[in-house]
PDB file of N, CA and C in Angstrom:
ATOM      1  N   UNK A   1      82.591-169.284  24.076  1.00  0.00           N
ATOM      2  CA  UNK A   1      83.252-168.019  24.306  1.00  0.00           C
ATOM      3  C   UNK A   1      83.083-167.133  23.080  1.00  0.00           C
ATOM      4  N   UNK A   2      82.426-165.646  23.324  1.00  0.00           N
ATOM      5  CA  UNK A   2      82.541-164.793  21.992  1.00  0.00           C
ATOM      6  C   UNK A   2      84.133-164.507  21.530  1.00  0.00           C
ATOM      7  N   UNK A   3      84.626-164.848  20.445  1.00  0.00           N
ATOM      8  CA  UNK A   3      85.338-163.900  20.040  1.00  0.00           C
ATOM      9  C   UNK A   3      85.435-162.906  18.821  1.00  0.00           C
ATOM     10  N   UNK A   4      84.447-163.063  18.339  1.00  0.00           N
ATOM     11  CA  UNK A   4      84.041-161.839  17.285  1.00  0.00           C
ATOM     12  C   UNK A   4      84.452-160.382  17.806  1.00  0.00           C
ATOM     13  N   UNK A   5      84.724-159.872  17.247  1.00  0.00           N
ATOM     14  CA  UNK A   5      84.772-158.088  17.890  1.00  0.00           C
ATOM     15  C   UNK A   5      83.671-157.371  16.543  1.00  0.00           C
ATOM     16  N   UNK A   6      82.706-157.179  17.784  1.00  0.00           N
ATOM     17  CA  UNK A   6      81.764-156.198  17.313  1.00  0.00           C
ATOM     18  C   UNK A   6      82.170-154.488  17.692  1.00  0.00           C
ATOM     19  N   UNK A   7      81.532-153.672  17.112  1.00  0.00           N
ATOM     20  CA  UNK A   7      81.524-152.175  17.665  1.00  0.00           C
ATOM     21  C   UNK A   7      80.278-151.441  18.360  1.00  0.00           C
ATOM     22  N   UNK A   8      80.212-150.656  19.388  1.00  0.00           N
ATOM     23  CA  UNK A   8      79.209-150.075  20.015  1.00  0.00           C
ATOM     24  C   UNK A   8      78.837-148.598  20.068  1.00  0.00           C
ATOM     25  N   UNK A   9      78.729-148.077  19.446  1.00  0.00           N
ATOM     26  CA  UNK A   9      78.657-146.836  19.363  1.00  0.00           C
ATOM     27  C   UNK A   9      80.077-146.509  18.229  1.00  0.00           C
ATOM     28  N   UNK A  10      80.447-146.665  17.738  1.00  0.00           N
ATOM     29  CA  UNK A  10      82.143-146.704  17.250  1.00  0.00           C
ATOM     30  C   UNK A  10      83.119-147.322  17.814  1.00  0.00           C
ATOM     31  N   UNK A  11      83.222-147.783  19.145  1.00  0.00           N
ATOM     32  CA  UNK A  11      83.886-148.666  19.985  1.00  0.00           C
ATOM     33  C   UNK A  11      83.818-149.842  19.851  1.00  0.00           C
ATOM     34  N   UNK A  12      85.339-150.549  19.658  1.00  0.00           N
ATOM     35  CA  UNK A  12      85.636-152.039  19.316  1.00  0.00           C
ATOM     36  C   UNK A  12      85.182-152.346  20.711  1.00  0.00           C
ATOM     37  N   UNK A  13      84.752-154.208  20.885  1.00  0.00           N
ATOM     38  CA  UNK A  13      84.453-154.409  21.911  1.00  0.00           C
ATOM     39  C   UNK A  13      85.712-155.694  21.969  1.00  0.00           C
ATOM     40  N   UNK A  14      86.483-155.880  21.088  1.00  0.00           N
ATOM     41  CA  UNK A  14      87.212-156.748  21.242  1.00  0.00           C
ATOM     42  C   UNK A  14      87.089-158.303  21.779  1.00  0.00           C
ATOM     43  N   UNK A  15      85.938-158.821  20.921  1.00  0.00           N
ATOM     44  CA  UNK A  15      85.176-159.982  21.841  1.00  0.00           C
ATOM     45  C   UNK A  15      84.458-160.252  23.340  1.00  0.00           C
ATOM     46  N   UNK A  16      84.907-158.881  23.988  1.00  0.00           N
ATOM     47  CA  UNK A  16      84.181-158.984  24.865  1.00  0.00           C
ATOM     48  C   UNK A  16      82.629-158.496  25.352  1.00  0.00           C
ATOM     49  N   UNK A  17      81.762-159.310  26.149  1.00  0.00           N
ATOM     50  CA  UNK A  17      80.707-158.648  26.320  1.00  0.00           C
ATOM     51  C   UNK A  17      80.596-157.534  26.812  1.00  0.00           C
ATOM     52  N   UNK A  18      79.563-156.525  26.737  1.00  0.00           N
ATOM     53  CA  UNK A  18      79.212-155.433  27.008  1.00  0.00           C
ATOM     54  C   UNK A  18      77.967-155.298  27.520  1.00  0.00           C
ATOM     55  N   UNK A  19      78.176-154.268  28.022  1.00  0.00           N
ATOM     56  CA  UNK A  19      76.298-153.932  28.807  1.00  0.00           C
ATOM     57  C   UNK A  19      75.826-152.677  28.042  1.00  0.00           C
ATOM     58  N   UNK A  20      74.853-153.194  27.832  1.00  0.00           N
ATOM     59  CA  UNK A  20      74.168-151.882  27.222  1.00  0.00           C
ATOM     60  C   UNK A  20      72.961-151.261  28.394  1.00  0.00           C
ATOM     61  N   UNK A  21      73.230-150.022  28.132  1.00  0.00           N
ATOM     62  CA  UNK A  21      72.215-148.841  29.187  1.00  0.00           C
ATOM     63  C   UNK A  21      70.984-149.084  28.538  1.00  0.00           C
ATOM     64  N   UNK A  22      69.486-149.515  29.205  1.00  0.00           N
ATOM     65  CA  UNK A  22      68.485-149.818  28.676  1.00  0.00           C
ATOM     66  C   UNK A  22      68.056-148.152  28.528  1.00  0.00           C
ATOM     67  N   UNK A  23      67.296-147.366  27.227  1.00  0.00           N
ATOM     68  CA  UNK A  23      66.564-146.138  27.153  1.00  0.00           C
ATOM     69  C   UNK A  23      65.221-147.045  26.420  1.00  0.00           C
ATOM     70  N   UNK A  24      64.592-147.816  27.274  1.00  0.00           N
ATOM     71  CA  UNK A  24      63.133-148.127  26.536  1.00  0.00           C
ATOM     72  C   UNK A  24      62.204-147.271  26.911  1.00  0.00           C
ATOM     73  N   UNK A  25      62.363-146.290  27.969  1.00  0.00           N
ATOM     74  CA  UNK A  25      61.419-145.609  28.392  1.00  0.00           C
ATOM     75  C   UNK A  25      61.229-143.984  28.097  1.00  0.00           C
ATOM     76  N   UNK A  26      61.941-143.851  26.789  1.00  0.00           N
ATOM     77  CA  UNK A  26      62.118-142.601  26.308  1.00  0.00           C
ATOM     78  C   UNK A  26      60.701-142.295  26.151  1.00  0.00           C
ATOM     79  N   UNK A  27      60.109-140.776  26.384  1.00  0.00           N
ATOM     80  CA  UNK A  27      58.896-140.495  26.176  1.00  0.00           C
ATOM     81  C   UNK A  27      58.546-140.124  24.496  1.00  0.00           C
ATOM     82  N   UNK A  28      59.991-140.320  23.609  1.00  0.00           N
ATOM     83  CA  UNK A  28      59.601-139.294  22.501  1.00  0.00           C
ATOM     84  C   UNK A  28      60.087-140.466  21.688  1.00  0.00           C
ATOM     85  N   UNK A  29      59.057-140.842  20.302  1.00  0.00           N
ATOM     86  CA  UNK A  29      58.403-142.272  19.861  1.00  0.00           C
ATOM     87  C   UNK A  29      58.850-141.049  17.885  1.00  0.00           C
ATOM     88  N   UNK A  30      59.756-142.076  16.998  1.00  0.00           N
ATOM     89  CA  UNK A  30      59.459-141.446  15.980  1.00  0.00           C
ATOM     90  C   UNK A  30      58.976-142.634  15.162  1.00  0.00           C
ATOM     91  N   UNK A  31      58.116-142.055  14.084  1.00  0.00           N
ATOM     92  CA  UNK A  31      57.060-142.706  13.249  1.00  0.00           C
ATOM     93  C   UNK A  31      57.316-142.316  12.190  1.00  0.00           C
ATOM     94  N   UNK A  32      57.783-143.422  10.934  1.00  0.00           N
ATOM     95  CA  UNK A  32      58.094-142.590   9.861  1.00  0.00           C
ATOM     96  C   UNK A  32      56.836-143.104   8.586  1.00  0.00           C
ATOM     97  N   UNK A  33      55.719-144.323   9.323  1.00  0.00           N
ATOM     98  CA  UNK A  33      55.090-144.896   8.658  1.00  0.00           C
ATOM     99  C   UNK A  33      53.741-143.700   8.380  1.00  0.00           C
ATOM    100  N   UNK A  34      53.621-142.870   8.771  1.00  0.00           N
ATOM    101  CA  UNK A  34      52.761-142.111   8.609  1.00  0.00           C
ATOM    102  C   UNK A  34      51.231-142.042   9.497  1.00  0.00           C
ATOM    103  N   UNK A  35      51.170-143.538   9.683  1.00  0.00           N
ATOM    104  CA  UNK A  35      50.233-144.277  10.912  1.00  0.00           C
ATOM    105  C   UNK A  35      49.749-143.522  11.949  1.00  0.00           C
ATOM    106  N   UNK A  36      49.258-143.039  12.760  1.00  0.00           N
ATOM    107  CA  UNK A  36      48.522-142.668  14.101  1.00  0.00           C
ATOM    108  C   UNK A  36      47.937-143.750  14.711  1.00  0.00           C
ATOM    109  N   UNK A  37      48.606-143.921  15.757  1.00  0.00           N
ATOM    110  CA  UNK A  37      47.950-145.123  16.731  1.00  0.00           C
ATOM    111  C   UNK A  37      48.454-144.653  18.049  1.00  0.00           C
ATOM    112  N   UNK A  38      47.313-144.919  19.110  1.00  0.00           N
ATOM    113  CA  UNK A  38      47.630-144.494  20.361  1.00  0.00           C
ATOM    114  C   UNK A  38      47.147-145.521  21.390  1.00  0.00           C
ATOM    115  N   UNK A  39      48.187-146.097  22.231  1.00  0.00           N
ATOM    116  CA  UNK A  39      47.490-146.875  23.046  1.00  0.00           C
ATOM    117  C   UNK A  39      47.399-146.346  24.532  1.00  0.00           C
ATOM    118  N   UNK A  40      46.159-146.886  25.029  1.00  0.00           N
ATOM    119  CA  UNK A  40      45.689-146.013  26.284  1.00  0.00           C
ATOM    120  C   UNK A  40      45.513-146.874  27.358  1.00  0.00           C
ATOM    121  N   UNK A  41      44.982-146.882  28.283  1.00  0.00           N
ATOM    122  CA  UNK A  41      45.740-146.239  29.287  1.00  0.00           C
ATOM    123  C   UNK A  41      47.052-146.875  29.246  1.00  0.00           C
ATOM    124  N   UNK A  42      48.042-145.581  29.502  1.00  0.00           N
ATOM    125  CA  UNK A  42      49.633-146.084  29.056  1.00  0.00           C
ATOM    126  C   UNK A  42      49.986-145.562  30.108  1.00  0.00           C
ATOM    127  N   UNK A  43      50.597-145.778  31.448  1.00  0.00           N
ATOM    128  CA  UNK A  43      50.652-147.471  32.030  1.00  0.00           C
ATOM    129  C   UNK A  43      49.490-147.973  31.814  1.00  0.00           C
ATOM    130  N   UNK A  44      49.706-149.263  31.806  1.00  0.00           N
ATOM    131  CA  UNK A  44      48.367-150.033  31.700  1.00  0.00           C
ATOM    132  C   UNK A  44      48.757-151.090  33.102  1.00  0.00           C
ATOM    133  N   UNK A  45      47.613-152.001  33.251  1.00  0.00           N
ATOM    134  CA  UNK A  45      47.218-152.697  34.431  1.00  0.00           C
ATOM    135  C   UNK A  45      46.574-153.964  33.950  1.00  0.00           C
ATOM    136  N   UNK A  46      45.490-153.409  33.224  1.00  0.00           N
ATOM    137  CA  UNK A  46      44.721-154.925  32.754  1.00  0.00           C
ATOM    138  C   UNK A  46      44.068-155.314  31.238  1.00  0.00           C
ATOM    139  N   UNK A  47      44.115-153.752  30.961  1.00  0.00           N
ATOM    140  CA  UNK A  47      43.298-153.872  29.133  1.00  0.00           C
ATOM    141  C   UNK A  47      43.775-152.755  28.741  1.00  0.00           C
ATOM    142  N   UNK A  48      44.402-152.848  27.343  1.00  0.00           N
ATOM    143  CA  UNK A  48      44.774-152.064  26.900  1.00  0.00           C
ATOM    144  C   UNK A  48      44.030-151.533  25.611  1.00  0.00           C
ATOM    145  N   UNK A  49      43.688-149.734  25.097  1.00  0.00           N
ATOM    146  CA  UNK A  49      42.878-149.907  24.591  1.00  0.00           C
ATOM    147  C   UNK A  49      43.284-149.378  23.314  1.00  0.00           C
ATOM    148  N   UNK A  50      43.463-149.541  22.162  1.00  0.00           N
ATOM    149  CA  UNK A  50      43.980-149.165  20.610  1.00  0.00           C
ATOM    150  C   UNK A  50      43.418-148.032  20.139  1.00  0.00           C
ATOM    151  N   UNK A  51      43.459-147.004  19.928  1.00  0.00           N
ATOM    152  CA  UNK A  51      42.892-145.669  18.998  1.00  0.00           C
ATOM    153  C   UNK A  51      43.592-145.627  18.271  1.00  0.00           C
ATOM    154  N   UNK A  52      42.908-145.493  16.745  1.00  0.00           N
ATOM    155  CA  UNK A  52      43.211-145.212  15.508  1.00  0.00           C
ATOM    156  C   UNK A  52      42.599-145.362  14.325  1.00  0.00           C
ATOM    157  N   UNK A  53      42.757-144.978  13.014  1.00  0.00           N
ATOM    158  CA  UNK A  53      41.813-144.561  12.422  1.00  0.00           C
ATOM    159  C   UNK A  53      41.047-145.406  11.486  1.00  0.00           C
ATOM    160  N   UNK A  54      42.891-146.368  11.104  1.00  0.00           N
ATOM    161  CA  UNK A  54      43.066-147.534  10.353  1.00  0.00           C
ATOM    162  C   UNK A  54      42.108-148.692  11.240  1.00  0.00           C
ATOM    163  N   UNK A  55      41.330-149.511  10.541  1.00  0.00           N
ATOM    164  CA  UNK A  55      40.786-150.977  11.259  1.00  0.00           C
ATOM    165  C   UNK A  55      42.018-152.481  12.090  1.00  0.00           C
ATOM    166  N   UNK A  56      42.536-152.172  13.438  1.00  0.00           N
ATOM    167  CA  UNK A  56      43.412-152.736  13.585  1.00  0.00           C
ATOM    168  C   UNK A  56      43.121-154.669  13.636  1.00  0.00           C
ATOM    169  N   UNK A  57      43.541-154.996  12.763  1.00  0.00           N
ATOM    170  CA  UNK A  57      44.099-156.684  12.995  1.00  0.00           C
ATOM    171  C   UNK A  57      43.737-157.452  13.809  1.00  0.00           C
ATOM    172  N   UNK A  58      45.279-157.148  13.732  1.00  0.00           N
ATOM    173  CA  UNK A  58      46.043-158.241  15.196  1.00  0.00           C
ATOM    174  C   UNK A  58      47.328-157.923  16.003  1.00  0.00           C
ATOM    175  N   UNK A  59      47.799-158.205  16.961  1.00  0.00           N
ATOM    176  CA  UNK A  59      48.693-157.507  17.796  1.00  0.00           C
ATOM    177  C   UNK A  59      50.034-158.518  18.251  1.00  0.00           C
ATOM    178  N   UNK A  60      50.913-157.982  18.170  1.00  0.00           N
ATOM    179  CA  UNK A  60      52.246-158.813  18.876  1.00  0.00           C
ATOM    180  C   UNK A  60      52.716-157.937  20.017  1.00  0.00           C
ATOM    181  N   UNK A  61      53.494-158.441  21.204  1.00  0.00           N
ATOM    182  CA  UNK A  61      53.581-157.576  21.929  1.00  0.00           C
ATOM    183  C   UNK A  61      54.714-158.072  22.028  1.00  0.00           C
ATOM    184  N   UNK A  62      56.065-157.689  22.399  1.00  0.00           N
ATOM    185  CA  UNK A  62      57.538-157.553  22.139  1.00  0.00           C
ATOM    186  C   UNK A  62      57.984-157.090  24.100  1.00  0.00           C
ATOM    187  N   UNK A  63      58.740-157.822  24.298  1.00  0.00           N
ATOM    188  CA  UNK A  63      59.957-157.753  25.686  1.00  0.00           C
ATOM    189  C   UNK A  63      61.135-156.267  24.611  1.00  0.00           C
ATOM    190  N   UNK A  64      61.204-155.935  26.126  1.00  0.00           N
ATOM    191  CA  UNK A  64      62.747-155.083  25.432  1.00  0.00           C
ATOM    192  C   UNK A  64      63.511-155.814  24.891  1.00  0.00           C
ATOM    193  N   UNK A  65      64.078-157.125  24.737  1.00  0.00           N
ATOM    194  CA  UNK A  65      64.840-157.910  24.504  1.00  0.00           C
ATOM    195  C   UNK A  65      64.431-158.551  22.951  1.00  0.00           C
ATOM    196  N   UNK A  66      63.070-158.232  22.854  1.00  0.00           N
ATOM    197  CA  UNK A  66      62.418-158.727  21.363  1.00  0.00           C
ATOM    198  C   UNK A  66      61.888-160.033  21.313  1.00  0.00           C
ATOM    199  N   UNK A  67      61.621-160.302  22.618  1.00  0.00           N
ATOM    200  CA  UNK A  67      61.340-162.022  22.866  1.00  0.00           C
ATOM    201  C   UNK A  67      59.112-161.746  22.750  1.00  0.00           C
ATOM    202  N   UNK A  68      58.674-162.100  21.948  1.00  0.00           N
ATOM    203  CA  UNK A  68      57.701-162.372  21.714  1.00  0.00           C
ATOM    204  C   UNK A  68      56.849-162.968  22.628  1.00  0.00           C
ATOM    205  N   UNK A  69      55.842-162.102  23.369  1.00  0.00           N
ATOM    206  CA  UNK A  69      55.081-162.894  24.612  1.00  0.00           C
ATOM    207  C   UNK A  69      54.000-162.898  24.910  1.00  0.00           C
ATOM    208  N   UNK A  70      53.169-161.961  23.590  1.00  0.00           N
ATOM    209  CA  UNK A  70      51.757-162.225  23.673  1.00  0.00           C
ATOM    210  C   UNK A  70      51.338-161.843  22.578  1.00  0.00           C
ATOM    211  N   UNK A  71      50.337-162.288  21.366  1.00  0.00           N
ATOM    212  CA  UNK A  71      49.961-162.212  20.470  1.00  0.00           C
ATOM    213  C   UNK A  71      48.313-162.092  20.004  1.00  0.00           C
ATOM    214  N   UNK A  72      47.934-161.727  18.866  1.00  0.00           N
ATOM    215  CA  UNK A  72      46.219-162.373  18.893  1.00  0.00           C
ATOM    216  C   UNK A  72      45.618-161.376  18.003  1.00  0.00           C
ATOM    217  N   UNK A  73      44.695-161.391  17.453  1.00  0.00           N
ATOM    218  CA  UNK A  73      43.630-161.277  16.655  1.00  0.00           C
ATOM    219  C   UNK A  73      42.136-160.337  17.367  1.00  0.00           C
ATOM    220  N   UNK A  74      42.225-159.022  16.684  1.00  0.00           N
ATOM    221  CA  UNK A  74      40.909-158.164  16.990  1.00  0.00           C
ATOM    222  C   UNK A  74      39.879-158.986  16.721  1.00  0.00           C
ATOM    223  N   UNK A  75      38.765-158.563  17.866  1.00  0.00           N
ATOM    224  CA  UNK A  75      37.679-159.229  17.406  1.00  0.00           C
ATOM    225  C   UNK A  75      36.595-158.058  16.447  1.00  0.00           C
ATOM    226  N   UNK A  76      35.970-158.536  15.524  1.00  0.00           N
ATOM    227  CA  UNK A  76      35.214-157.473  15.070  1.00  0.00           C
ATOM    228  C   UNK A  76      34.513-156.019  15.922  1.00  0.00           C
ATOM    229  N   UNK A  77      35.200-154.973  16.043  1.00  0.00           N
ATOM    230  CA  UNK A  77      34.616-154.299  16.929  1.00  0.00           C
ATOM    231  C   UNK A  77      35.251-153.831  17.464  1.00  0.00           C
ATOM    232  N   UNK A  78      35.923-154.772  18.088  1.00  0.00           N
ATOM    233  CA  UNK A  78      36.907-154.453  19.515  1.00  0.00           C
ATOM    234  C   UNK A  78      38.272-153.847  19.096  1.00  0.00           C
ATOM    235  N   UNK A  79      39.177-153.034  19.881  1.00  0.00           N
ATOM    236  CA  UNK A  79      40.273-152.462  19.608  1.00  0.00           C
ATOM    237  C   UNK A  79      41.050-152.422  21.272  1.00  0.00           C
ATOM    238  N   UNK A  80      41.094-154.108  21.618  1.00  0.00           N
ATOM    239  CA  UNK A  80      41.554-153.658  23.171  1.00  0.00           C
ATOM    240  C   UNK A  80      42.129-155.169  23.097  1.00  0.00           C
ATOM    241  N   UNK A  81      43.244-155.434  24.237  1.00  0.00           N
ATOM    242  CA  UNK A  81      43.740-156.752  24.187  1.00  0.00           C
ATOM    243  C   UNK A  81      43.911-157.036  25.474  1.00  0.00           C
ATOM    244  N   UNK A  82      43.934-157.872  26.869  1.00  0.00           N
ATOM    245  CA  UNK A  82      44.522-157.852  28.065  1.00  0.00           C
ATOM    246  C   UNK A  82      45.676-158.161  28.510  1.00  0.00           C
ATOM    247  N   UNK A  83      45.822-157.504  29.000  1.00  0.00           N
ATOM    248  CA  UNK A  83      47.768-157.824  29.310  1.00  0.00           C
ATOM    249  C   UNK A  83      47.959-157.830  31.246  1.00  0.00           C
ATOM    250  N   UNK A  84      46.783-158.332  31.543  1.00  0.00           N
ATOM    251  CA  UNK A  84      47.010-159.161  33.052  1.00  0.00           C
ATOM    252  C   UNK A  84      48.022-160.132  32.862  1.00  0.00           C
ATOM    253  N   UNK A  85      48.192-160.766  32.453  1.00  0.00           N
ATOM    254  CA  UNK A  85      49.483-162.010  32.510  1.00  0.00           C
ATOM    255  C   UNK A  85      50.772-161.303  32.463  1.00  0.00           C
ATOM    256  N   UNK A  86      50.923-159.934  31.537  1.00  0.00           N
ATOM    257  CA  UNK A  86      52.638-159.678  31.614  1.00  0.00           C
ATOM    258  C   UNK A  86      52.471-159.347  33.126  1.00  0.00           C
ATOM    259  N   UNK A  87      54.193-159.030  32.921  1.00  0.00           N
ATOM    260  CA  UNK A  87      55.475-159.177  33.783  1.00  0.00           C
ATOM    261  C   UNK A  87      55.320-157.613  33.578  1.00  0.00           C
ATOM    262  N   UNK A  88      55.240-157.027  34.933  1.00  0.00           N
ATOM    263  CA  UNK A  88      55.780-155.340  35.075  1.00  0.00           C
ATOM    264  C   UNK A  88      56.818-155.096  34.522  1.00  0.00           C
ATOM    265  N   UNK A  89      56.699-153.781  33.710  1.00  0.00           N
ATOM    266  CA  UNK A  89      57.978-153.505  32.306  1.00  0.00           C
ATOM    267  C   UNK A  89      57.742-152.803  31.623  1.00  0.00           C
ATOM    268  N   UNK A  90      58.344-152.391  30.434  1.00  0.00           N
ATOM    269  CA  UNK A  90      58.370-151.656  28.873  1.00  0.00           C
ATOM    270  C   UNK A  90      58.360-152.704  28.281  1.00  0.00           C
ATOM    271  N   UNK A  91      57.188-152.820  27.054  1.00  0.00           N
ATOM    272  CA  UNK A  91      56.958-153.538  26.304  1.00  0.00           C
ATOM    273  C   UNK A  91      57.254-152.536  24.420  1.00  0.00           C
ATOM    274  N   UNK A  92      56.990-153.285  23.481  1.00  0.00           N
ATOM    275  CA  UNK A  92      56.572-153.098  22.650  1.00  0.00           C
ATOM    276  C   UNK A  92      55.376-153.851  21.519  1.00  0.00           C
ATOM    277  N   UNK A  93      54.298-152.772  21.276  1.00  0.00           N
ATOM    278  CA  UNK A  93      53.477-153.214  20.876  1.00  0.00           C
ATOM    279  C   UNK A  93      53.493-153.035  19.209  1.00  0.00           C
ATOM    280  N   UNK A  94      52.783-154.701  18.589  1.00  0.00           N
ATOM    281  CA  UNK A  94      52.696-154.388  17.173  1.00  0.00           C
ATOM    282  C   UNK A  94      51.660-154.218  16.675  1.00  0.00           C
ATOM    283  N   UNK A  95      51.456-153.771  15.655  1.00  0.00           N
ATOM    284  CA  UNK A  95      49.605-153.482  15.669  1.00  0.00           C
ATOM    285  C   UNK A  95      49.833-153.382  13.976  1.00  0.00           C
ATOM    286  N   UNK A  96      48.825-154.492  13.596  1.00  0.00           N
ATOM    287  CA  UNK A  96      49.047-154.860  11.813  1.00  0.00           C
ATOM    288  C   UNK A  96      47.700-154.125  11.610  1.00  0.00           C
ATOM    289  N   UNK A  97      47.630-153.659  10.527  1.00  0.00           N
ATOM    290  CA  UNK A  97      46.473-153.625   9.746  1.00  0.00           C
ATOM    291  C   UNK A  97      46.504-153.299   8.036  1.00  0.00           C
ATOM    292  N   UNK A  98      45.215-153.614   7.135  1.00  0.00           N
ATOM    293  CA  UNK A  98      45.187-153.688   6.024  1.00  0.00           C
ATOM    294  C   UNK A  98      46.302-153.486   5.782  1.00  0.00           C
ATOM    295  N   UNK A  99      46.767-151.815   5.428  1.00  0.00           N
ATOM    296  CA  UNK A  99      48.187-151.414   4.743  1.00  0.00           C
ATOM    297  C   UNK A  99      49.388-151.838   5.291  1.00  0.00           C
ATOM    298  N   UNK A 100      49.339-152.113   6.881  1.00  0.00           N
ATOM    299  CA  UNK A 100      51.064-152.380   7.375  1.00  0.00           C
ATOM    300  C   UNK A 100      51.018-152.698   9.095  1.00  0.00           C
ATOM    301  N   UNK A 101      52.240-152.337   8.968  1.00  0.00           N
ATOM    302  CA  UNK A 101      51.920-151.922  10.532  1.00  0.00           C
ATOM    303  C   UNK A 101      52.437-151.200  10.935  1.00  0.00           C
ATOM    304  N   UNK A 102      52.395-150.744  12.731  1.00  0.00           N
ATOM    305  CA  UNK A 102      52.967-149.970  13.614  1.00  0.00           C
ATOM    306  C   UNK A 102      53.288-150.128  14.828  1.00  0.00           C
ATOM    307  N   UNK A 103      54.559-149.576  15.115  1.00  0.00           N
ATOM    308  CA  UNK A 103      54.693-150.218  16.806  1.00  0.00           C
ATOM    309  C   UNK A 103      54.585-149.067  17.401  1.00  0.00           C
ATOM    310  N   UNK A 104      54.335-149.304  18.742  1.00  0.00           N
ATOM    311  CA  UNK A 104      54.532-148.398  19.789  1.00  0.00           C
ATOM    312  C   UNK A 104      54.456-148.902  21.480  1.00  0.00           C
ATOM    313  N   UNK A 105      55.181-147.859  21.756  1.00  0.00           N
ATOM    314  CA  UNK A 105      55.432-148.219  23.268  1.00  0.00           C
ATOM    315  C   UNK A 105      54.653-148.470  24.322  1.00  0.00           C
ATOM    316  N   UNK A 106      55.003-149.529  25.246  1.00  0.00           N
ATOM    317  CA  UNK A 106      53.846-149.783  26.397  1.00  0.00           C
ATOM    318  C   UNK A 106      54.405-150.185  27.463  1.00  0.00           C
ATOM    319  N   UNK A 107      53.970-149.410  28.621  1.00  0.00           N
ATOM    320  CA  UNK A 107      54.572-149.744  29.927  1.00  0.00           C
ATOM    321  C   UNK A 107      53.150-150.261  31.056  1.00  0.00           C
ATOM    322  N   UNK A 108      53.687-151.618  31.124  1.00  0.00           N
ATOM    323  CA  UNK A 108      52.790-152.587  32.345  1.00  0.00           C
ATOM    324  C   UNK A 108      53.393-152.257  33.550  1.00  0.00           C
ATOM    325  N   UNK A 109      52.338-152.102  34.666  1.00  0.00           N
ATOM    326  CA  UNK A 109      52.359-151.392  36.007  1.00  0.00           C
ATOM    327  C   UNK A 109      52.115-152.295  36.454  1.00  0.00           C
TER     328      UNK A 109
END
């Protein structure tokens, strides 16, 4: 049983659970890393494809929930990963390279 009392917005929750309103599908993305990265086709279906300027890595791809569900390594060249196996949704994508990284949003159709 929780009994911690957390706050939600300024609101005690008094140990009890709460629901939170999912906004993963906001169209407006802020970036404070300085980065440009764009992933295309956004919905995607079967391959997703990376633009940007930086040489990208490797990729994590993130559930709204933050549960980790697909991962992997650019191949020399390539800037695309397949995401036939997810689950229709809002994802989040991580995308490392030399200096850092960057996330951004992705919705599977």
């Amino acid at each position: 049983m929780l009994t911690d009392t957390f706050t939600y917005n300024g609101v005690p929750t008094n140990g009890k659970i709460i629901r939170l309103q999912n906004t993963f599908l906001s169209t407006k993305e802020s970036d404070t890393s300085g980065r440009q990265a764009v992933l295309f086709p956004n919905p995607a279906e079967d391959v997703v494809q990376i633009g940007m300027k930086e040489l990208p890595l490797r990729f994590e791809v993130y559930t709204q929930t933050g549960q980790l569900v697909l991962k992997g390594n650019f191949e020399r060249g390539s800037h695309r990963f397949d995401v036939q196996q997810l689950q229709k949704g809002g994802y989040m994508v991580k995308i490392f390279t030399d200096t850092g990284s960057v996330t951004r949003k992705m919705i599977k159709k």
